[in-house]
N, C-alpha and C. Protein backbone atom coordinates (compact mmCIF):
# COMPACT_ATOMS: atom_id res chain seq x y z
N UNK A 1 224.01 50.48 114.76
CA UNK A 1 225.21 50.49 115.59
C UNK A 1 225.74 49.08 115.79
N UNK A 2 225.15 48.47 116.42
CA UNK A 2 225.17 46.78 116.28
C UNK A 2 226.00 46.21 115.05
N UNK A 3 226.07 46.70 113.85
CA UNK A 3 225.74 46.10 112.60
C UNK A 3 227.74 46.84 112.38
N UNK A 4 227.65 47.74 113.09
CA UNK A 4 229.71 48.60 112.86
C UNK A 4 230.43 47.30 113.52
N UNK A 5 229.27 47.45 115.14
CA UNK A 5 230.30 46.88 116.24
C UNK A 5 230.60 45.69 115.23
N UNK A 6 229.46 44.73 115.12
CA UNK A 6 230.09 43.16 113.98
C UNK A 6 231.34 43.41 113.25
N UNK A 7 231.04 44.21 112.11
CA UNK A 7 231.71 44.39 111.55
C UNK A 7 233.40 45.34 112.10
N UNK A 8 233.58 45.63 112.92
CA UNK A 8 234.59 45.68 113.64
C UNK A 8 235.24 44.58 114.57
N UNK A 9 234.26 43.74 115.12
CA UNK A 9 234.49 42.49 115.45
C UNK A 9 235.26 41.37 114.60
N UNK A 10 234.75 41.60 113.20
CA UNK A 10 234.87 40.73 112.37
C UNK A 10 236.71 41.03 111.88
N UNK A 11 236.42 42.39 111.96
CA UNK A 11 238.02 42.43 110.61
C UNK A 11 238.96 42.65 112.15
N UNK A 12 238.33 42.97 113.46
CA UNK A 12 239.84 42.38 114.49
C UNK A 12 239.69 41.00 114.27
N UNK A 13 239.05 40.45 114.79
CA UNK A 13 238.99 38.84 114.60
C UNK A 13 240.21 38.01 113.22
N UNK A 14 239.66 38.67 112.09
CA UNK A 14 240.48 38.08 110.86
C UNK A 14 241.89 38.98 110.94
N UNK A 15 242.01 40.22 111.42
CA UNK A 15 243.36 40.07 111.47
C UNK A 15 244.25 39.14 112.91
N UNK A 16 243.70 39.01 113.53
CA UNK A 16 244.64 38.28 114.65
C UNK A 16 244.99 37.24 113.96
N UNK A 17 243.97 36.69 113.50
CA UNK A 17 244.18 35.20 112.58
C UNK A 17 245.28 35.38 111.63
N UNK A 18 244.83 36.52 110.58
CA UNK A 18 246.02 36.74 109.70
C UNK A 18 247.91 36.76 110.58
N UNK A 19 247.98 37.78 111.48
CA UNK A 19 248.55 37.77 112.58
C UNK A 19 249.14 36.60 113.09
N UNK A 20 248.38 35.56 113.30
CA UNK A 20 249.00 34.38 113.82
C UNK A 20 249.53 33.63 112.35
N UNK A 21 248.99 33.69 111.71
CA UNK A 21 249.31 32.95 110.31
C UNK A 21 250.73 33.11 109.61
N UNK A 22 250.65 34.91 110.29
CA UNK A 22 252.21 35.47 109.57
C UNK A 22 253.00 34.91 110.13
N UNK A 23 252.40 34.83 111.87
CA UNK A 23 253.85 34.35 112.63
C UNK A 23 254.02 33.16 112.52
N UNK A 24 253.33 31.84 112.48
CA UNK A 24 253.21 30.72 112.20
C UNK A 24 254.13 30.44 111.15
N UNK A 25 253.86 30.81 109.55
CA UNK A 25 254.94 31.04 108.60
C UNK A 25 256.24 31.64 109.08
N UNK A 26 256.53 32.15 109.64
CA UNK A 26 258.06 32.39 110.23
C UNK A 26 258.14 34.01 109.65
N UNK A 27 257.14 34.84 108.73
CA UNK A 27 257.63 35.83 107.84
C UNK A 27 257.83 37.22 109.19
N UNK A 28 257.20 36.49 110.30
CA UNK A 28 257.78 38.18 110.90
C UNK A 28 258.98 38.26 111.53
N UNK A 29 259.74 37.10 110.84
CA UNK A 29 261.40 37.22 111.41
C UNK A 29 262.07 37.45 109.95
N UNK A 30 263.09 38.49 110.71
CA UNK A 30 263.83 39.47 110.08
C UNK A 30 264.75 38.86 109.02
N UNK A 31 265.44 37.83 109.64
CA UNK A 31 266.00 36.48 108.81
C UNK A 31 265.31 36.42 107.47
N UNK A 32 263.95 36.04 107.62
CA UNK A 32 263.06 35.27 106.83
C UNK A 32 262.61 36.55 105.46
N UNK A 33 262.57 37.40 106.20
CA UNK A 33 262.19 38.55 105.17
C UNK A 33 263.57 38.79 104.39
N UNK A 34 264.86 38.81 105.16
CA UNK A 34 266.16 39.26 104.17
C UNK A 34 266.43 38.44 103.35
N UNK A 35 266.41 37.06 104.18
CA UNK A 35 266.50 36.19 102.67
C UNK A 35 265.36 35.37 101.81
N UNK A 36 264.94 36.62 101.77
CA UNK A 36 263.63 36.50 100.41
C UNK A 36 264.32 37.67 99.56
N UNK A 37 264.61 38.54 100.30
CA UNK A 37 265.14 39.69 99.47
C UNK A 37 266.61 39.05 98.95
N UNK A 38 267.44 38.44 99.76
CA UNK A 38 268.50 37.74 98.76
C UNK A 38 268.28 36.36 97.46
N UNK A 39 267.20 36.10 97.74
CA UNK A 39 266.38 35.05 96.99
C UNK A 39 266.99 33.79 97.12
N UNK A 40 266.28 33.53 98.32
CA UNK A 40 267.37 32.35 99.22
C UNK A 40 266.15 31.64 100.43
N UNK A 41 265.39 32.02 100.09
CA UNK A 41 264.01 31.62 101.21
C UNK A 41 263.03 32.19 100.34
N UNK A 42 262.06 31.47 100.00
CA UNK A 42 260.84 32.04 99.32
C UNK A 42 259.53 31.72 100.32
N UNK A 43 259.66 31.75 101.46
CA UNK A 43 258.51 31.74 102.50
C UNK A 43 257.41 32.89 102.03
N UNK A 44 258.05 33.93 101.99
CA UNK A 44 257.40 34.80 101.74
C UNK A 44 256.75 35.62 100.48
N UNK A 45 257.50 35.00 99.77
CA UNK A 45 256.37 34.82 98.45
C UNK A 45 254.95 33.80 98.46
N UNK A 46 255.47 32.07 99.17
CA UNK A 46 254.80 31.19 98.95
C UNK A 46 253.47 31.69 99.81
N UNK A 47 253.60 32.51 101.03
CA UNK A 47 252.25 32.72 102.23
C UNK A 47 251.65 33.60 101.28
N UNK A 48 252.30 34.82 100.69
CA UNK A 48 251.33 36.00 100.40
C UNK A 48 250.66 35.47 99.00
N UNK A 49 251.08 34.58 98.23
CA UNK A 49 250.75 34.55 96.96
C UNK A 49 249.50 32.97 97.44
N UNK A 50 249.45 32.54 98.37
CA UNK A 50 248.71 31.85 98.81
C UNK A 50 247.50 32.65 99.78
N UNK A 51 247.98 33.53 100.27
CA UNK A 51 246.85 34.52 100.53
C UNK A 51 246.35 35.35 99.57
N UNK A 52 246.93 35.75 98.70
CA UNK A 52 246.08 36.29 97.14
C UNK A 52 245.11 35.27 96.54
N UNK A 53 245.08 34.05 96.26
CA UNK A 53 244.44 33.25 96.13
C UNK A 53 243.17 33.14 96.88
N UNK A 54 243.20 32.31 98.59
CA UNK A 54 242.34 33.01 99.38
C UNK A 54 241.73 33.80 99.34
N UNK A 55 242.55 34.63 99.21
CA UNK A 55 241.55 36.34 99.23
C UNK A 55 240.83 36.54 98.21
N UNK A 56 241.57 36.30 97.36
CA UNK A 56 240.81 36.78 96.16
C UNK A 56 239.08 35.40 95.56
N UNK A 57 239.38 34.38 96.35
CA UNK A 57 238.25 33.43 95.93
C UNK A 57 236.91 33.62 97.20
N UNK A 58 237.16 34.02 98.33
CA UNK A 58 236.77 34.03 99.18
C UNK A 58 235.87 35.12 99.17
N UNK A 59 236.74 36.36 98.60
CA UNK A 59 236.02 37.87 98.80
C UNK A 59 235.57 37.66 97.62
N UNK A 60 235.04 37.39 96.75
CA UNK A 60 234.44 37.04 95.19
C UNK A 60 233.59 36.10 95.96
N UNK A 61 233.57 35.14 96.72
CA UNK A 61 232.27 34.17 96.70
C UNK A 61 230.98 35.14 97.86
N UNK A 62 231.87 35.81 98.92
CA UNK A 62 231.32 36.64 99.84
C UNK A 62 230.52 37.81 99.09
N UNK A 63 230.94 38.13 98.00
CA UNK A 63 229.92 39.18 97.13
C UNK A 63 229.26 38.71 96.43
N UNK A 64 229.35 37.06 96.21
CA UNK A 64 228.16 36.98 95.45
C UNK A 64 226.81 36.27 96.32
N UNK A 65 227.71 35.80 97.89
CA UNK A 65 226.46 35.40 98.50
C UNK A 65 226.04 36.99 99.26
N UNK A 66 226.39 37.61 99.14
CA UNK A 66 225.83 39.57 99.26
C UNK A 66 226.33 39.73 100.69
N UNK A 67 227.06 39.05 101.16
CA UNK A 67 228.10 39.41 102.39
C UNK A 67 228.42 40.91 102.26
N UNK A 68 229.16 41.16 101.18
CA UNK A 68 229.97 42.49 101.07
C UNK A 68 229.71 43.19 99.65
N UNK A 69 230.19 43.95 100.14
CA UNK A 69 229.93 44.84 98.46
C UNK A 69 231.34 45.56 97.66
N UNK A 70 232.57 45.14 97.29
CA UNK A 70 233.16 45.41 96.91
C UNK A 70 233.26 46.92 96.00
N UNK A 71 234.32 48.25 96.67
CA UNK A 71 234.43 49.17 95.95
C UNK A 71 235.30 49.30 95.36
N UNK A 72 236.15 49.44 94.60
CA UNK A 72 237.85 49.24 94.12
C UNK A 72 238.00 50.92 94.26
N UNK A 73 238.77 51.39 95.20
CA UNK A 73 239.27 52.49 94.89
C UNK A 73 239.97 52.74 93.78
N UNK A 74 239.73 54.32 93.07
CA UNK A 74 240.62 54.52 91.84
C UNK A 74 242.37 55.15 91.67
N UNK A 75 242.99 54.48 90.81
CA UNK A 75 244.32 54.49 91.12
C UNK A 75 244.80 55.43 89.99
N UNK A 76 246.24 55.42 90.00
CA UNK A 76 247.67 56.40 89.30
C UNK A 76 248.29 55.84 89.52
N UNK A 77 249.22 55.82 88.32
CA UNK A 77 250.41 55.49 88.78
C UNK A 77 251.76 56.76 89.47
N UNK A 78 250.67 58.31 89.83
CA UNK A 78 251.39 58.68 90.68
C UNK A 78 251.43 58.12 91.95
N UNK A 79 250.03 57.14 92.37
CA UNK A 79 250.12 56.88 93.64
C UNK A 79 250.66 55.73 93.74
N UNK A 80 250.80 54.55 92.65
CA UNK A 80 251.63 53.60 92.99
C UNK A 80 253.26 54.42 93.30
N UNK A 81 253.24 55.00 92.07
CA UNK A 81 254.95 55.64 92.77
C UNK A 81 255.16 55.73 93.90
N UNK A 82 254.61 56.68 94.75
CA UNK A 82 254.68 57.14 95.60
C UNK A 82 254.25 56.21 97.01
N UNK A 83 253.18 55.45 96.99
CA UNK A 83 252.92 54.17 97.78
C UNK A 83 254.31 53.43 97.78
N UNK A 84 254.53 52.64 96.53
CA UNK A 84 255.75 52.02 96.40
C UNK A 84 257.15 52.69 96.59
N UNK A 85 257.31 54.08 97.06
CA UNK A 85 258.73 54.73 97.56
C UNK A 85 258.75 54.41 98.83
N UNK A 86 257.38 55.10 99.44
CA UNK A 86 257.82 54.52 101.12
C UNK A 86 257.87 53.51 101.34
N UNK A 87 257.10 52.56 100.72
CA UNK A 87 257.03 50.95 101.58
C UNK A 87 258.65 50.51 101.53
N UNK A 88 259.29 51.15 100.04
CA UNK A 88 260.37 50.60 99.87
C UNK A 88 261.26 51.03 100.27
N UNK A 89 260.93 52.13 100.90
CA UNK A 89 262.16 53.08 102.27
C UNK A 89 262.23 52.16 103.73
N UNK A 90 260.69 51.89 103.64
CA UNK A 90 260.94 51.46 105.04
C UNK A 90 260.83 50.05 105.17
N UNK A 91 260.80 49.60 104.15
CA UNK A 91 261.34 48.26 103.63
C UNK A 91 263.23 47.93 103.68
N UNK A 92 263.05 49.02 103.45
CA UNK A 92 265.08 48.85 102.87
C UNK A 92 265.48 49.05 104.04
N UNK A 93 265.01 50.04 104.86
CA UNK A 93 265.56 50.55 106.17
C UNK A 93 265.38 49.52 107.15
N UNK A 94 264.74 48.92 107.78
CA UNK A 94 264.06 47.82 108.91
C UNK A 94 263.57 46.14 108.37
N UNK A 95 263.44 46.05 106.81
CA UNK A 95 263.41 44.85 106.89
C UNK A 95 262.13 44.12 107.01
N UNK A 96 261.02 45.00 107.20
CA UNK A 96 259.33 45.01 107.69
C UNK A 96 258.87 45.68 106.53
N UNK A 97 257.77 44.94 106.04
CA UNK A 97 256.45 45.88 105.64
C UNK A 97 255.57 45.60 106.91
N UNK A 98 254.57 46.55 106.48
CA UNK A 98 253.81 47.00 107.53
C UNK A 98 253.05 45.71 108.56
N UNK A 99 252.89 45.00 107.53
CA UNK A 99 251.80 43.73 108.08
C UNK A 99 252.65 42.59 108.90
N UNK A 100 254.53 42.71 108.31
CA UNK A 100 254.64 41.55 109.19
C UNK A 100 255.67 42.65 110.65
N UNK A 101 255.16 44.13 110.19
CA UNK A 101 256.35 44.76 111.52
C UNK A 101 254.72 44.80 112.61
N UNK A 102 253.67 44.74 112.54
CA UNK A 102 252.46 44.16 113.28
C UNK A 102 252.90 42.71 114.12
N UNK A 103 253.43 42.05 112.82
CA UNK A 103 253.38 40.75 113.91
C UNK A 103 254.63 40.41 114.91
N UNK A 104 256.04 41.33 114.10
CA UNK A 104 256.96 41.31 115.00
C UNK A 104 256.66 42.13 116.02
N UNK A 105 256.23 42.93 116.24
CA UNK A 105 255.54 43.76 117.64
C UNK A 105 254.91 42.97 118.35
N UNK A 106 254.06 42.03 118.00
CA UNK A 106 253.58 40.80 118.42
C UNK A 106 254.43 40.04 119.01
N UNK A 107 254.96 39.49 118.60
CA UNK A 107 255.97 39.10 119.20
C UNK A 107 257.32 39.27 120.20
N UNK A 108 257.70 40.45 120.35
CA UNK A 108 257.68 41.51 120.91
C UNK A 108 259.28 42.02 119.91
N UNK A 109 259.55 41.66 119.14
CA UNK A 109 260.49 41.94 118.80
C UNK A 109 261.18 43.36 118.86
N UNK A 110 262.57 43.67 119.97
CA UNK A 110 262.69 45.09 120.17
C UNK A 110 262.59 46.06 118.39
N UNK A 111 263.50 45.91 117.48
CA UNK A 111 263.61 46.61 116.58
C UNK A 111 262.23 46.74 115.54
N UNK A 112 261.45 46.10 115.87
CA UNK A 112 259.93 46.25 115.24
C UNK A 112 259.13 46.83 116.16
N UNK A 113 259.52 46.93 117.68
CA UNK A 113 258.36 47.71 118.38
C UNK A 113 259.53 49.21 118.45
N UNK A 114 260.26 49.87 118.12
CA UNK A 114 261.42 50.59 118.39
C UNK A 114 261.14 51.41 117.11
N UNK A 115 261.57 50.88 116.12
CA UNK A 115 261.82 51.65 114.74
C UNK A 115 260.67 51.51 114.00
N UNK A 116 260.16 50.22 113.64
CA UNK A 116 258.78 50.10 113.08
C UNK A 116 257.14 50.62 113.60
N UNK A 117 257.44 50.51 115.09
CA UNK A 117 256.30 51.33 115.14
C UNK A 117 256.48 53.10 114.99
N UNK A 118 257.69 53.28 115.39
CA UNK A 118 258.06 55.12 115.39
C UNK A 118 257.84 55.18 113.59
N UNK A 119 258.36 54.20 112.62
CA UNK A 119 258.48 54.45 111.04
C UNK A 119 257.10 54.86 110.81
N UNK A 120 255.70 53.44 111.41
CA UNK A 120 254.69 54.11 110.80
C UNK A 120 253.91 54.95 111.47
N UNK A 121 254.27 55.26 112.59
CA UNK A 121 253.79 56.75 113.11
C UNK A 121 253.87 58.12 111.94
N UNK A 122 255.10 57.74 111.98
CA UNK A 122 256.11 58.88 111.50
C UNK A 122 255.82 59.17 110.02
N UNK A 123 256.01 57.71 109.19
CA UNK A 123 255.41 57.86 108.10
C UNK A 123 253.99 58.11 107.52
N UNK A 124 253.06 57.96 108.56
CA UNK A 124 251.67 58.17 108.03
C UNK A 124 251.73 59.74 108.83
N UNK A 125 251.95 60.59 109.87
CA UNK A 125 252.08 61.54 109.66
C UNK A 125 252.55 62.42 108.88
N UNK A 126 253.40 62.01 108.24
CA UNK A 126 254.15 62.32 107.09
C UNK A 126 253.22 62.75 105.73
N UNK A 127 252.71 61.64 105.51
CA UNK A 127 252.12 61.49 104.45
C UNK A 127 250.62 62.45 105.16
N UNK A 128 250.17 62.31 105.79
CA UNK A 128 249.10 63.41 106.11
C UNK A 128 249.13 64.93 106.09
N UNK A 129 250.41 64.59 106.49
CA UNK A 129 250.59 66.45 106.26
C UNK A 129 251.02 66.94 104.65
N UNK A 130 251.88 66.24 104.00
CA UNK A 130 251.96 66.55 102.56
C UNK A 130 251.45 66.30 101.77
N UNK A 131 249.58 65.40 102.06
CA UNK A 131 248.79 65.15 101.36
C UNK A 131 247.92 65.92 100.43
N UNK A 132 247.74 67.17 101.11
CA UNK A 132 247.30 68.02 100.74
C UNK A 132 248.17 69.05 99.09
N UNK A 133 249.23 68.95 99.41
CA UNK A 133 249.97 69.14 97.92
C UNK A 133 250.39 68.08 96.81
N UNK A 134 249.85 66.43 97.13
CA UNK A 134 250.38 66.09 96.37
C UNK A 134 248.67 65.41 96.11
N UNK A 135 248.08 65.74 96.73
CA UNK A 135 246.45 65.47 96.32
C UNK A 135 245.97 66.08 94.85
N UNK A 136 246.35 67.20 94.49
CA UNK A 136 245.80 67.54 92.82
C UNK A 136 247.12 67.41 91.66
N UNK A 137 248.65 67.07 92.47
CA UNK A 137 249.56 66.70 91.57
C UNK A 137 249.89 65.57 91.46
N UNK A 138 251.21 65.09 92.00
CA UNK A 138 251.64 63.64 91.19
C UNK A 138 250.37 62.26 91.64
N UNK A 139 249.80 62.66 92.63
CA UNK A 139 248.59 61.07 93.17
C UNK A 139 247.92 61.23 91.93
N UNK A 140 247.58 62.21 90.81
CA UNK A 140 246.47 62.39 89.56
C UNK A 140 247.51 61.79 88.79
N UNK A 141 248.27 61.75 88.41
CA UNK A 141 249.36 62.06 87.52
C UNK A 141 249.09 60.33 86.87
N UNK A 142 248.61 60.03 85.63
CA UNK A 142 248.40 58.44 85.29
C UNK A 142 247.17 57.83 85.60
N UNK A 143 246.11 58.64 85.80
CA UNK A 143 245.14 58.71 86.67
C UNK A 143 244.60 57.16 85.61
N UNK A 144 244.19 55.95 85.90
CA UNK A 144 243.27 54.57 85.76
C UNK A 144 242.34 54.53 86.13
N UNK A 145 241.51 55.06 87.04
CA UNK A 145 240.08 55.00 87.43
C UNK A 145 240.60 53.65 88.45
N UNK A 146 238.94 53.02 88.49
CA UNK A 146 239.17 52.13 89.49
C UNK A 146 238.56 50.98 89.00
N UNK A 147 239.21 50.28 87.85
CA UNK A 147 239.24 49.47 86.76
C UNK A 147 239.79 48.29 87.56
N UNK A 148 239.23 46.82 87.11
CA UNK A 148 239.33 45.65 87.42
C UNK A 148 239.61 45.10 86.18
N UNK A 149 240.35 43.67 86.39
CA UNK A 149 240.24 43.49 85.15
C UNK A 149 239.44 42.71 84.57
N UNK A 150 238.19 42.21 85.19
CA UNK A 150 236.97 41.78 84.66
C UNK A 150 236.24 42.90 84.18
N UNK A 151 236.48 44.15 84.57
CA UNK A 151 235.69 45.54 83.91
C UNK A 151 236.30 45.84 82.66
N UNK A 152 237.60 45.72 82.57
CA UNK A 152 238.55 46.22 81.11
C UNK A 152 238.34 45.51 80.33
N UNK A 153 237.94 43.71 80.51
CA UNK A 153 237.85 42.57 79.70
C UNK A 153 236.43 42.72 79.37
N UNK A 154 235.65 43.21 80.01
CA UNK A 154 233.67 42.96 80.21
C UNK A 154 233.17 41.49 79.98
N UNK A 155 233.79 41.30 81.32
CA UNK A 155 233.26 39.82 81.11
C UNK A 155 232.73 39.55 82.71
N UNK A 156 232.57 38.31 83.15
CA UNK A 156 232.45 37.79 84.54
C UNK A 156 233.62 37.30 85.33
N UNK A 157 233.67 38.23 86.65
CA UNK A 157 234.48 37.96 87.86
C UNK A 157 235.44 36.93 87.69
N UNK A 158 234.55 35.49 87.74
CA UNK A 158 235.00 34.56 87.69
C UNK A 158 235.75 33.98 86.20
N UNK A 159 235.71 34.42 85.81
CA UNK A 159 236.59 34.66 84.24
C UNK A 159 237.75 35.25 84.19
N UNK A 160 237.97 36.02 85.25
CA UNK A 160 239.51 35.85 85.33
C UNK A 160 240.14 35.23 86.58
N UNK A 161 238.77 35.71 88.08
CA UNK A 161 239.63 34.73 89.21
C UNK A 161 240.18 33.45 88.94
N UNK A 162 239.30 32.22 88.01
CA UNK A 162 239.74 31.22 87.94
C UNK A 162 241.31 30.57 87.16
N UNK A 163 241.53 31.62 86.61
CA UNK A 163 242.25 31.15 85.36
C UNK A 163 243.25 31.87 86.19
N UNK A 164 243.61 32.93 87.26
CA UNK A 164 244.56 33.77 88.12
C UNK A 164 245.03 32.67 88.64
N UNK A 165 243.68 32.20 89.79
CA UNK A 165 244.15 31.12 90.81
C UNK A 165 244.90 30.08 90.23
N UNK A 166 244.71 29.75 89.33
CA UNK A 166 245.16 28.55 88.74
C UNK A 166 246.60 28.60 88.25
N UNK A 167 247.01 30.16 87.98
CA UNK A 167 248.47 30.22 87.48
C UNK A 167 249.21 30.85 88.75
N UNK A 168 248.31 31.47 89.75
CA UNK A 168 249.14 31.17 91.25
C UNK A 168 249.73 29.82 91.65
N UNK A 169 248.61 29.13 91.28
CA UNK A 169 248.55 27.97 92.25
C UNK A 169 250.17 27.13 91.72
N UNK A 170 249.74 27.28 89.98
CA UNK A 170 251.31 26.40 89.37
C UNK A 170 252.32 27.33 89.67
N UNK A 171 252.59 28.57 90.26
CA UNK A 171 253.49 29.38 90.76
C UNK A 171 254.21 28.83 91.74
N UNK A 172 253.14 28.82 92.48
CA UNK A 172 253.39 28.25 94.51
C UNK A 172 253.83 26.31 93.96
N UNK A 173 253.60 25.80 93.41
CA UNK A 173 254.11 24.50 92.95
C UNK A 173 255.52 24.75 92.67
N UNK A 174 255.68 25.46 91.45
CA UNK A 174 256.81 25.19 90.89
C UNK A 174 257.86 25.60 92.00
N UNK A 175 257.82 26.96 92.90
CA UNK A 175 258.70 27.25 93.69
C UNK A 175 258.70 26.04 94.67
N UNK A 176 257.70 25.51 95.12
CA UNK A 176 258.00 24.48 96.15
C UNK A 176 258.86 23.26 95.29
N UNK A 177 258.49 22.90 93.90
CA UNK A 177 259.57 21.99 93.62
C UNK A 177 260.44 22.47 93.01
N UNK A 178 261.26 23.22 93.15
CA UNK A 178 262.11 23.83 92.43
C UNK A 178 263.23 24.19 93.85
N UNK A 179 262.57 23.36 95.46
CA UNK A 179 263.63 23.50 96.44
C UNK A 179 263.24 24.88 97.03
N UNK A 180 263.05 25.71 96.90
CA UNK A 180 263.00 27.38 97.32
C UNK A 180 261.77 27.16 98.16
């Protein structure tokens, strides 16, 4: 029991942090998110693609000092479809994905505690109740397993994290000198 509570301790803990990080970067203002979508502010490419990095070197060193045990759930591209319709409904509609309409609630922002929290009420009820019919159709539909691409390559982890990070990293460069 001890060993949940930690581990519930742990991932509130890292999201507040994440949380403060978003808001710190400016991405849970509404501004900041539209003009990324007009491609006129790249804040929000530069945090998340700097948190892919992070994440991805961090949770790779944490499994190999046996911290964690990494499962990759298995995917479709019925479920990317379908993942990627709502986010992009309620993306288009409010201006929030999920992680930075968290931090505008945080902040107290009315139209993120108003519409964004009723969206993902609304939308994960949603999706719970019509789960059940789209569970043996379109979520199968393209079915990939739960393939990495150090598993497709058969090689070592670090054989592709390094060579990723590294073409993030000249990513997040070039946009920073390139003014954006």
């Amino acid at each position: 029991m001890k060993t949940k509570k930690m581990k519930l301790f742990w991932g509130l803990l890292f999201g507040m942090i994440f949380g403060f990080l978003l808001q710190k970067g400016g991405v849970t203002k509404y501004d900041v998110i539209i003009n990324q979508l007009l491609l006129t502010d790249f804040t929000v490419v530069k945090i998340m693609l700097s948190a892919v990095v992070t994440g991805m070197i961090g949770l790779y060193i944490m499994q190999e000092l046996g911290w964690i045990s990494l499962r990759p759930k298995a995917g479709s591209w019925g479920k990317n479809a379908i993942g990627g319709l709502i986010f992009g409904v309620g993306f288009a509609l409010l201006g929030y994905c999920p992680g930075t309409i968290a931090g505008a609630i945080g902040n107290g922002y009315l139209d993120a505690v108003t519409a964004g929290l009723v969206g993902i009420i609304f939308g994960s009820w949603l999706f719970a109740t019509i789960y059940p019919g789209l569970k043996e159709g379109i979520l199968k539909k393209g079915y990939f397993g739960n393939n990495t691409l150090p598993l497709i390559f058969r090689v070592n982890n670090w054989v592709v994290i390094i060579p990723m990070a590294i073409i993030i990293v000249a990513i997040l460069y070039l946009i920073e000198h390139a003014g954006f």
